[in-house]
N, C-alpha and C. Protein backbone atom coordinates (compact mmCIF):
# COMPACT_ATOMS: atom_id res chain seq x y z
N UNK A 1 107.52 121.00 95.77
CA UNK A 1 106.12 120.67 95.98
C UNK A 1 105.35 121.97 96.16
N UNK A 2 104.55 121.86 95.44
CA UNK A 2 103.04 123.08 96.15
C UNK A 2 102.59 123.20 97.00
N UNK A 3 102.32 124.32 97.05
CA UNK A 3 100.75 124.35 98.22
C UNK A 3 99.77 123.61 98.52
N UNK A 4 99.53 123.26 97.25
CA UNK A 4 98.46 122.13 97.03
C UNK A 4 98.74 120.97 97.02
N UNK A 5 99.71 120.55 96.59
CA UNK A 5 100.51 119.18 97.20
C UNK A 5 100.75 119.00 98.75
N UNK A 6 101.44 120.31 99.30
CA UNK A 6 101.51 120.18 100.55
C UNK A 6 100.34 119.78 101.43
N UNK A 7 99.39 120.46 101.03
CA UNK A 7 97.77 120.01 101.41
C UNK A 7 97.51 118.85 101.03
N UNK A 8 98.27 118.06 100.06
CA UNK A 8 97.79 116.62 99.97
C UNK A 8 98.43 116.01 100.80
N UNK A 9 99.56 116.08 100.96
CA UNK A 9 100.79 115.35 101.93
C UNK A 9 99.63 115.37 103.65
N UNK A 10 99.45 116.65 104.02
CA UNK A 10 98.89 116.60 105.18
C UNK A 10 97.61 115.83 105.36
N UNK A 11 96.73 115.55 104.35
CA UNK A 11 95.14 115.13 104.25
C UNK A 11 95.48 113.91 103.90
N UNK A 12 96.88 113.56 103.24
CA UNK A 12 97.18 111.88 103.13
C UNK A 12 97.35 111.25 104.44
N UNK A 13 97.98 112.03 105.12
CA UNK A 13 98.74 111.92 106.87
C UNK A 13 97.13 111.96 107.82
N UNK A 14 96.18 112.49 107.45
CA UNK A 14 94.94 112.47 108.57
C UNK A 14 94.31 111.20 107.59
N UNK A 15 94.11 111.27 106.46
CA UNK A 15 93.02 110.20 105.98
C UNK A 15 93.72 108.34 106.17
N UNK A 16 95.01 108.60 105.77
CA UNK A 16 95.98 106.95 106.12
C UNK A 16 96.62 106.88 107.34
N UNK A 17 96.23 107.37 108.80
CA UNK A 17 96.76 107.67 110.19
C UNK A 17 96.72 106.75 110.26
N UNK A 18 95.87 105.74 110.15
CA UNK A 18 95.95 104.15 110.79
C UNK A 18 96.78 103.31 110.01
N UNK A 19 96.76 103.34 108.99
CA UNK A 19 97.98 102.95 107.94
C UNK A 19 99.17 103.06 108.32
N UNK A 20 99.62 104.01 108.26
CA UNK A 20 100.57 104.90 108.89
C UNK A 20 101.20 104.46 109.90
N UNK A 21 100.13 104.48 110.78
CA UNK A 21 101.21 103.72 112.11
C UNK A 21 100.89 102.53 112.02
N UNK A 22 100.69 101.60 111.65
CA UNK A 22 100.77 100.17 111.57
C UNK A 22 102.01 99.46 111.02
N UNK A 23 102.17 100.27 110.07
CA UNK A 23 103.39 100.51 109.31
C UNK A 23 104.23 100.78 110.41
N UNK A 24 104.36 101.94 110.96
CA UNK A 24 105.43 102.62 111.68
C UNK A 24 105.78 101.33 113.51
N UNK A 25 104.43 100.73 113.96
CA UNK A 25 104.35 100.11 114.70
C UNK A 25 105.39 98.79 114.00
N UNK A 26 105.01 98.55 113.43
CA UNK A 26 106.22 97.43 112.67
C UNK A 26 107.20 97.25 112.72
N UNK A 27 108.26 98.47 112.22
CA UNK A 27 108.90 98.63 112.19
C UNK A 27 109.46 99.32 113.40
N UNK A 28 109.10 99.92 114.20
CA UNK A 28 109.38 100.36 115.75
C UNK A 28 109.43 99.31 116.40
N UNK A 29 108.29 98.84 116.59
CA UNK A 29 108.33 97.45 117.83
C UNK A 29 107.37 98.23 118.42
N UNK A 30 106.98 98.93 118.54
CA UNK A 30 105.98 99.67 119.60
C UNK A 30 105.12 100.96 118.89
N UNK A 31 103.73 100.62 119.33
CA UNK A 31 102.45 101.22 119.36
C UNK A 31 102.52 103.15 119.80
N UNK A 32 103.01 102.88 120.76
CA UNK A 32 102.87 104.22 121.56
C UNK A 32 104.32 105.13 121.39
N UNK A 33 105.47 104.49 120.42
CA UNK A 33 106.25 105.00 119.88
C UNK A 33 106.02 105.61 118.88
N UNK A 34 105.18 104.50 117.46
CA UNK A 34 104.56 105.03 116.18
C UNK A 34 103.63 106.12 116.69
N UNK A 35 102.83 106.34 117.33
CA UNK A 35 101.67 107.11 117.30
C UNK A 35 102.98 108.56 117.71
N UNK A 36 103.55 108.72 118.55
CA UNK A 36 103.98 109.83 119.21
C UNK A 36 104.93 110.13 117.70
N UNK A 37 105.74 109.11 117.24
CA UNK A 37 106.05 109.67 115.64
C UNK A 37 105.02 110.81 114.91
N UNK A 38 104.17 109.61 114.94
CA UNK A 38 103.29 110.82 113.51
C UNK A 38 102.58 112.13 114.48
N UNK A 39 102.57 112.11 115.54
CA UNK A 39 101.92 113.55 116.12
C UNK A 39 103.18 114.01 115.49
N UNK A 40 104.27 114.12 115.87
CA UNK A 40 105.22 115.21 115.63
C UNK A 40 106.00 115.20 114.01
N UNK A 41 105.37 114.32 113.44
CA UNK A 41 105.49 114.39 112.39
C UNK A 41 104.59 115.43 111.60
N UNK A 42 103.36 115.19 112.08
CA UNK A 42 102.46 116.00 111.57
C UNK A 42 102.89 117.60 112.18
N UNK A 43 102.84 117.79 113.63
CA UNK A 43 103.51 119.14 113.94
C UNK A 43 104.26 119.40 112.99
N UNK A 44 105.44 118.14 112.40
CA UNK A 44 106.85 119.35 111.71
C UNK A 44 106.14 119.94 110.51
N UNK A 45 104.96 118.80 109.77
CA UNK A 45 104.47 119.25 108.06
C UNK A 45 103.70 120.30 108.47
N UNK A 46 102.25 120.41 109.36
CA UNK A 46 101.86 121.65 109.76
C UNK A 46 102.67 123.01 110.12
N UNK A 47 103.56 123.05 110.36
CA UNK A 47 104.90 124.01 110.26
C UNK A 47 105.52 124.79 108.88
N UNK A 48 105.39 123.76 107.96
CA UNK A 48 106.48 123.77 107.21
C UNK A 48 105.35 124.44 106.20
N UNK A 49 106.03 125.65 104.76
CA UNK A 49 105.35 126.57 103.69
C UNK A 49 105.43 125.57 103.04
N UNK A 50 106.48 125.00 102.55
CA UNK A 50 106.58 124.62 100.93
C UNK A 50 107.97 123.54 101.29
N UNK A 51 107.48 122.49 100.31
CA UNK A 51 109.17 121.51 100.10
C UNK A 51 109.25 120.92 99.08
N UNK A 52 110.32 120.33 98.65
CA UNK A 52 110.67 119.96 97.79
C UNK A 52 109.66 118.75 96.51
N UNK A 53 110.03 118.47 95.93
CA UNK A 53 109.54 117.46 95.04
C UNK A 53 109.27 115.66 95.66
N UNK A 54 107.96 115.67 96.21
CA UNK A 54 107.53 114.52 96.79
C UNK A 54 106.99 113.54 95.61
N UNK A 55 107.34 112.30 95.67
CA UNK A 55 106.60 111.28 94.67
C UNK A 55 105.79 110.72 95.32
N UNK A 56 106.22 110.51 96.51
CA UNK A 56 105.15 109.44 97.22
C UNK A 56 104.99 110.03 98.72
N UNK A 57 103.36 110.72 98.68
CA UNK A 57 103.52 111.60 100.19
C UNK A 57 103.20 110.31 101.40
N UNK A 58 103.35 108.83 101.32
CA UNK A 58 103.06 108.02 102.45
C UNK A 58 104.23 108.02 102.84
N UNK A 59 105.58 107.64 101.73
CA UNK A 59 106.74 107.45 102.06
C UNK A 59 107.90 108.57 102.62
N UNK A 60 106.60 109.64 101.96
CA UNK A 60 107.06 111.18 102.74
C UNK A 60 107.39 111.59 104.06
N UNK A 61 105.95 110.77 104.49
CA UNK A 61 105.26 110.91 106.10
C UNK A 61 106.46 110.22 107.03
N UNK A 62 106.46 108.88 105.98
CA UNK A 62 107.03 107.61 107.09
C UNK A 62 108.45 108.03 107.39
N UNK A 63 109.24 109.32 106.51
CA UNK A 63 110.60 109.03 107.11
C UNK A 63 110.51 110.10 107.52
N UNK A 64 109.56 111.16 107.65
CA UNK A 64 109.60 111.79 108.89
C UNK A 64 108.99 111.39 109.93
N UNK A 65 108.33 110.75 109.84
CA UNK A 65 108.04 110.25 111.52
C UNK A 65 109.47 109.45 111.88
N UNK A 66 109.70 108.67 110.68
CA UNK A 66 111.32 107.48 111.58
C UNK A 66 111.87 108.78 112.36
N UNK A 67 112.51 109.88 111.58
CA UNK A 67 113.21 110.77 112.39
C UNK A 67 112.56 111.72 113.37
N UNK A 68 111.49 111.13 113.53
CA UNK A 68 111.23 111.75 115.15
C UNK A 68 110.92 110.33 115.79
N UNK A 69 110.90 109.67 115.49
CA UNK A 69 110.77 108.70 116.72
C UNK A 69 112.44 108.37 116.75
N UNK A 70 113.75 108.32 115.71
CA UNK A 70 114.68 108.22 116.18
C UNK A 70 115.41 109.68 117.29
N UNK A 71 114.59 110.52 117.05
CA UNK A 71 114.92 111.97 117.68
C UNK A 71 114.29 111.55 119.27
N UNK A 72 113.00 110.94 119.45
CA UNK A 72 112.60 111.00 120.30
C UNK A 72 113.25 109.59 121.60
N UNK A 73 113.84 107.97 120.92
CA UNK A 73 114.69 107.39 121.19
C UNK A 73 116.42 107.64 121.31
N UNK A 74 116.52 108.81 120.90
CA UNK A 74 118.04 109.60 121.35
C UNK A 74 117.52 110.47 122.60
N UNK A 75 116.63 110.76 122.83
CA UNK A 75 116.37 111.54 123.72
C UNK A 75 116.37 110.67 124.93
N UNK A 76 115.83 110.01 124.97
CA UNK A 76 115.63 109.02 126.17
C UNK A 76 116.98 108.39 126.18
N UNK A 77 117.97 107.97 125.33
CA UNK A 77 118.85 107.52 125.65
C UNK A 77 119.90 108.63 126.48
N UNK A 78 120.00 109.92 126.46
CA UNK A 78 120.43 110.73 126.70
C UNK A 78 120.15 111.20 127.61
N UNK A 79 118.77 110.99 128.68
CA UNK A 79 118.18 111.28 129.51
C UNK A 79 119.06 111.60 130.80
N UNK A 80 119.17 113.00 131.19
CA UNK A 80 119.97 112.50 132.60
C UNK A 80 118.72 113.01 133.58
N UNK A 81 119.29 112.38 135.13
CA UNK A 81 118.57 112.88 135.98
C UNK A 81 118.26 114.01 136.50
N UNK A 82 117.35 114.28 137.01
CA UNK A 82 117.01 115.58 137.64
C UNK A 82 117.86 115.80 139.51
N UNK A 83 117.98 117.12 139.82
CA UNK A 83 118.42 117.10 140.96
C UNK A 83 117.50 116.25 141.91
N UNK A 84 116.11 116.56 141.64
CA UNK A 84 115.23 115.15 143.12
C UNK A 84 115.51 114.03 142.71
N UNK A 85 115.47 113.51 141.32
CA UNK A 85 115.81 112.38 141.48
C UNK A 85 117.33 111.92 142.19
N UNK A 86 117.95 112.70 141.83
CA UNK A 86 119.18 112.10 142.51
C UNK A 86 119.14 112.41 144.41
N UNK A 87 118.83 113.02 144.17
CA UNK A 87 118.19 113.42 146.00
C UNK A 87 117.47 112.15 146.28
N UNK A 88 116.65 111.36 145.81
CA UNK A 88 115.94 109.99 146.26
C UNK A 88 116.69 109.19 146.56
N UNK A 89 117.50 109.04 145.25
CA UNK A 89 118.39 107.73 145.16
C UNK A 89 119.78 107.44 146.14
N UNK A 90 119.79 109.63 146.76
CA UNK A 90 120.77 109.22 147.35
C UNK A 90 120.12 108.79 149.50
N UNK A 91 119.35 108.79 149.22
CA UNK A 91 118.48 108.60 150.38
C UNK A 91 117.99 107.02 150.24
N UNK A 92 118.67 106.71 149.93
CA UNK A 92 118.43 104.85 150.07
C UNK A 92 119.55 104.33 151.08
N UNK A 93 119.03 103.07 151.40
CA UNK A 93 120.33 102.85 152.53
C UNK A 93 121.28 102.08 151.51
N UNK A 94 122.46 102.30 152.27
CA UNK A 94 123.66 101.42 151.24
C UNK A 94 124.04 100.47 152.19
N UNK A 95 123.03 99.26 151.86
CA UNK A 95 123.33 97.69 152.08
C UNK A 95 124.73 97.52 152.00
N UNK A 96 125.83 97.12 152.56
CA UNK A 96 126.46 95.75 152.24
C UNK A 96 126.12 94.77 151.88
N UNK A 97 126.90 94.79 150.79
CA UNK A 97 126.67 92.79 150.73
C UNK A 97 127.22 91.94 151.31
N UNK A 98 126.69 90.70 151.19
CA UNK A 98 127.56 89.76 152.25
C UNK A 98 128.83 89.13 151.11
N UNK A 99 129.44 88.16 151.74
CA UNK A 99 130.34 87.43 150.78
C UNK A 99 130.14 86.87 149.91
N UNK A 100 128.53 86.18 149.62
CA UNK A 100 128.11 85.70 148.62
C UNK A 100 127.77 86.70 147.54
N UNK A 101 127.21 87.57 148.04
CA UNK A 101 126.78 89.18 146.94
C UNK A 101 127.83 89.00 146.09
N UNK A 102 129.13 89.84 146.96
CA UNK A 102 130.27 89.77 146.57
C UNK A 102 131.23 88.99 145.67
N UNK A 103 131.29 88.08 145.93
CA UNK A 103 131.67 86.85 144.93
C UNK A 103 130.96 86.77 143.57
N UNK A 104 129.31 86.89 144.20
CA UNK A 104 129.16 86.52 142.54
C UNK A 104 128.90 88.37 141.72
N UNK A 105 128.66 89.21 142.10
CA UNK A 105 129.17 90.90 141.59
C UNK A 105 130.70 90.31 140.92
N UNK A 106 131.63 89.82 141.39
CA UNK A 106 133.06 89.72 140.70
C UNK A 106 132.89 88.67 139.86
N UNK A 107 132.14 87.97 139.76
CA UNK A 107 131.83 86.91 138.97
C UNK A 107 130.92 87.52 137.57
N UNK A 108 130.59 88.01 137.67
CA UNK A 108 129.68 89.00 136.82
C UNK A 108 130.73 89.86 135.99
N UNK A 109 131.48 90.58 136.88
CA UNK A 109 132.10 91.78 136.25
C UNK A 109 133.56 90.89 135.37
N UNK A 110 133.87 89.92 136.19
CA UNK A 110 134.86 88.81 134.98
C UNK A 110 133.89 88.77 133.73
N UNK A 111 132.71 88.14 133.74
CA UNK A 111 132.14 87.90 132.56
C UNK A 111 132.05 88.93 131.82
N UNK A 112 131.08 90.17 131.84
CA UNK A 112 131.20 91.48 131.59
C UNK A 112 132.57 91.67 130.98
N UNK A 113 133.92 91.19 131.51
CA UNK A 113 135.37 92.20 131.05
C UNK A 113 135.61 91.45 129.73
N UNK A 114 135.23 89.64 130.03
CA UNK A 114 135.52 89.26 128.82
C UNK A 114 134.61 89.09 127.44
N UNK A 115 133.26 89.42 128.01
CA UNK A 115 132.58 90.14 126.79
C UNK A 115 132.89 91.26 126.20
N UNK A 116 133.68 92.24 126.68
CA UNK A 116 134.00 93.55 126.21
C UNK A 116 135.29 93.34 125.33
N UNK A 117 135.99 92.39 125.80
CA UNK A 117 137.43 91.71 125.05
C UNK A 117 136.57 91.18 123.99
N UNK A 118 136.22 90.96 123.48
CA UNK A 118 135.79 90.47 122.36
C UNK A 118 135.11 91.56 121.22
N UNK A 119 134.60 92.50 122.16
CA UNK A 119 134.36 93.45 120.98
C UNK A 119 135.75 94.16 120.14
N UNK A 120 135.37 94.79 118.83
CA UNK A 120 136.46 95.49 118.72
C UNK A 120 137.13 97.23 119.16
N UNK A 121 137.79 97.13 119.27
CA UNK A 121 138.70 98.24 120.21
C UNK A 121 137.89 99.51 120.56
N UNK A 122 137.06 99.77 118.79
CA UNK A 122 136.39 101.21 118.37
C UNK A 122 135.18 100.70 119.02
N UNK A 123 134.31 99.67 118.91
CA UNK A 123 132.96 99.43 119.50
C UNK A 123 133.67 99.75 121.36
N UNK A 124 134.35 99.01 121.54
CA UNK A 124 134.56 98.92 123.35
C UNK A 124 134.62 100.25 123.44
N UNK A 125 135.67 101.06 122.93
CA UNK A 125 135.74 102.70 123.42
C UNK A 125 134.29 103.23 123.39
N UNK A 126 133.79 102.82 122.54
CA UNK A 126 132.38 103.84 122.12
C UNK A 126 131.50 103.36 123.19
N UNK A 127 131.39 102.22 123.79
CA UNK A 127 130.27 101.58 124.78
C UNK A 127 131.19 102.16 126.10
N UNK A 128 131.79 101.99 126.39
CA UNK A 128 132.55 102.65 127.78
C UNK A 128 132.07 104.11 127.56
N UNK A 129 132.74 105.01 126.71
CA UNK A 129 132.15 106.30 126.90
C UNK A 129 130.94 106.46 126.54
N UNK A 130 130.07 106.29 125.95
CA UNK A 130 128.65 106.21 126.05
C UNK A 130 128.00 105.87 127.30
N UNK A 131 128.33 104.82 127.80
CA UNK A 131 126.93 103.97 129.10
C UNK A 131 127.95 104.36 130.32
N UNK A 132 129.35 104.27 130.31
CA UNK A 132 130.23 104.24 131.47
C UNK A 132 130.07 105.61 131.71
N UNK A 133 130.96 106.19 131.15
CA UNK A 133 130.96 107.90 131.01
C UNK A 133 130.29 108.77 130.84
N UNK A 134 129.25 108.60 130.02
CA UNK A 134 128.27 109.20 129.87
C UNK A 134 128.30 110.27 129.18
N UNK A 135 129.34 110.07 128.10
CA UNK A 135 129.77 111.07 127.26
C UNK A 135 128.82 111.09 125.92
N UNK A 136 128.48 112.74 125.47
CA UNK A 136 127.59 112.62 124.19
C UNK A 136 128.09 111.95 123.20
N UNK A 137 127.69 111.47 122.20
CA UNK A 137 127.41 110.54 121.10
C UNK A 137 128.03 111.25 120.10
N UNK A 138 128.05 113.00 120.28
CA UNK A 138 128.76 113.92 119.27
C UNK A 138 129.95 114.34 119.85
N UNK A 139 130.56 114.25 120.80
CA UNK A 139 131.30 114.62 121.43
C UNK A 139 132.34 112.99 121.44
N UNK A 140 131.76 111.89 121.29
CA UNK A 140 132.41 110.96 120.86
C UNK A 140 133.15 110.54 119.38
N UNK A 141 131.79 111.39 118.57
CA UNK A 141 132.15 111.09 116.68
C UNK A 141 133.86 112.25 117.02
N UNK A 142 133.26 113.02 117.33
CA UNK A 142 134.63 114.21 117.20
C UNK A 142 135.80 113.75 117.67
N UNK A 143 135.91 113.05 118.97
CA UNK A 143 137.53 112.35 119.42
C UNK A 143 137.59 111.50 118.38
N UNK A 144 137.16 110.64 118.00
CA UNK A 144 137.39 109.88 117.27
C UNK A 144 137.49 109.93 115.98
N UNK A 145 137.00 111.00 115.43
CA UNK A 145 136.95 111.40 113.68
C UNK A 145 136.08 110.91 112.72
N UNK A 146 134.62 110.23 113.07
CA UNK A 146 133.61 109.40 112.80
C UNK A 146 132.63 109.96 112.63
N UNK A 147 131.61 109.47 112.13
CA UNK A 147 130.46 110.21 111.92
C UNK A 147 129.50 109.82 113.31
N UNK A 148 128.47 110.89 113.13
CA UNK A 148 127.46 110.37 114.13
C UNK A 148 126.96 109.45 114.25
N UNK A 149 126.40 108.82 112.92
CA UNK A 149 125.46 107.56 112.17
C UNK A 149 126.35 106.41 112.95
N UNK A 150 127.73 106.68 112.35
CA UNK A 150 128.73 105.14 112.67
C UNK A 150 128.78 105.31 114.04
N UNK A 151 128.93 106.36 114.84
CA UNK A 151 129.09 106.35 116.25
C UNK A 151 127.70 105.42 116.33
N UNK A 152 126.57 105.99 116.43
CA UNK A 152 125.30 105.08 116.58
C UNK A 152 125.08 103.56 116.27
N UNK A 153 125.71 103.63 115.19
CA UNK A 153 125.70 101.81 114.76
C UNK A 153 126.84 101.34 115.49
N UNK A 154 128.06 101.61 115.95
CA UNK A 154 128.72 101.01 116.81
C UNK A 154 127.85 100.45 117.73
N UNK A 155 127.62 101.10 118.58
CA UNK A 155 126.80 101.43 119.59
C UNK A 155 125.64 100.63 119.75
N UNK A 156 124.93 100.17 119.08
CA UNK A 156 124.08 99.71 118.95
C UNK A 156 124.21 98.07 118.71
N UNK A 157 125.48 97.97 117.63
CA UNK A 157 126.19 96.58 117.34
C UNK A 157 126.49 96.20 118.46
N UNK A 158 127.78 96.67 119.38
CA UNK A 158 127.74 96.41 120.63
C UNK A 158 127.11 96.35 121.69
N UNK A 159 125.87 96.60 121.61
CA UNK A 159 125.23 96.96 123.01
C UNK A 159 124.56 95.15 122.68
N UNK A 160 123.80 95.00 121.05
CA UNK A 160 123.41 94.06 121.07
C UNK A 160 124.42 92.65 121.26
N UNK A 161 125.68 92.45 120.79
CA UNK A 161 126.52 92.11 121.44
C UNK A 161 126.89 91.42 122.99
N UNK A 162 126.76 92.27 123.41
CA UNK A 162 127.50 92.49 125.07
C UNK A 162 125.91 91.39 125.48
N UNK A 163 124.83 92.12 124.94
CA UNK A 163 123.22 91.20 125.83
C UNK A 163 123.10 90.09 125.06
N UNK A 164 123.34 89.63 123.85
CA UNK A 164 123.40 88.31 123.43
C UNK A 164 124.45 87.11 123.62
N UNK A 165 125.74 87.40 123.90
CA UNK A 165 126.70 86.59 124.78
C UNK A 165 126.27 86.50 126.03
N UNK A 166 126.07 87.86 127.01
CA UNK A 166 125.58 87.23 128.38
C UNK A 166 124.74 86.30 128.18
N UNK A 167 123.71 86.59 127.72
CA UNK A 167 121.97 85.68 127.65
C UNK A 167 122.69 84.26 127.45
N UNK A 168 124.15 83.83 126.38
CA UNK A 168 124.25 82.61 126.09
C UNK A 168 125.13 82.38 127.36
N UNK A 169 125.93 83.18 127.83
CA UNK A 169 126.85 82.77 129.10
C UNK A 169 125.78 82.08 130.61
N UNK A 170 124.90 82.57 130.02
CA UNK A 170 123.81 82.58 131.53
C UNK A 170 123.26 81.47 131.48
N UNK A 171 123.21 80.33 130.16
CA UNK A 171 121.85 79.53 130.32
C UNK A 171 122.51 78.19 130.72
């Protein structure tokens, strides 16, 4: 692409902004996700000299914004705490529960074990070290010999999984 293309790509991105994210809102599920897409979408094209051969600069825009709003939803999933926050949380009182708590917490965590029995072996490992462990997502593809992508779609299969059996176990 040109210079002058590139200048179209960017003046397509300010003149179809509302387009743009309506589109992107769609397909996100959320307003204030799409919009924070195309800011940093636009940051990466305002950045960038020159690229490759564009046919269609809307469809240009849209999968760089997906990959910053999926950049920006890995981020948050990845989120750890800060030292105050954990300083708050550890300044709470630690209730006991009574016997009823208790009972139904083990009643829960039965359900929980046998929703996880049902996934398969590679999804269960990947949701334990992900949410349990808290192990990176790349640091998981590598034990395992997988790609990142499939680590993610595990992950994601299962997570939806594990909340759509409870929801039916619950009603």
């Amino acid at each position: 692409m040109t210079e002058s293309s590139l200048a179209l790509v960017r003046r397509f991105l300010v003149d179809r902004y509302g387009d743009l994210k309506q589109r992107l809102t769609a397909r996100l599920g959320s307003s204030d996700l799409a919009g924070d897409a195309l800011q940093d979408a636009w940051i990466k094209i305002a950045r960038i000299d020159t690229v490759g051969v564009v046919r269609n600069p809307g469809n240009y825009i849209f999968g760089v914004a997906m990959n910053a709003a999926r950049d920006r939803m890995r981020d948050v999933n990845n989120r750890h705490l800060s030292a105050t926050e954990i300083d708050e949380l550890l300044e709470f009182a630690d209730d006991v529960p009574d016997p009823s708590r208790t009972a139904e917490a083990r009643s829960d965590l039965r359900l929980l074990e046998g929703i996880l029995q049902e996934l398969s072996p590679r999804q269960r490992d990947i949701l334990l070290a992900a949410r349990l462990d808290g192990t990176p997502r790349l640091e998981i593809a590598r034990r395992l010999g997988i790609s990142l992508r499939l680590v993610e779609k595990e992950l994601q299969l299962a997570q939806e999984h594990c909340l759509a059996r409870r929801a039916r176990m619950l009603k």
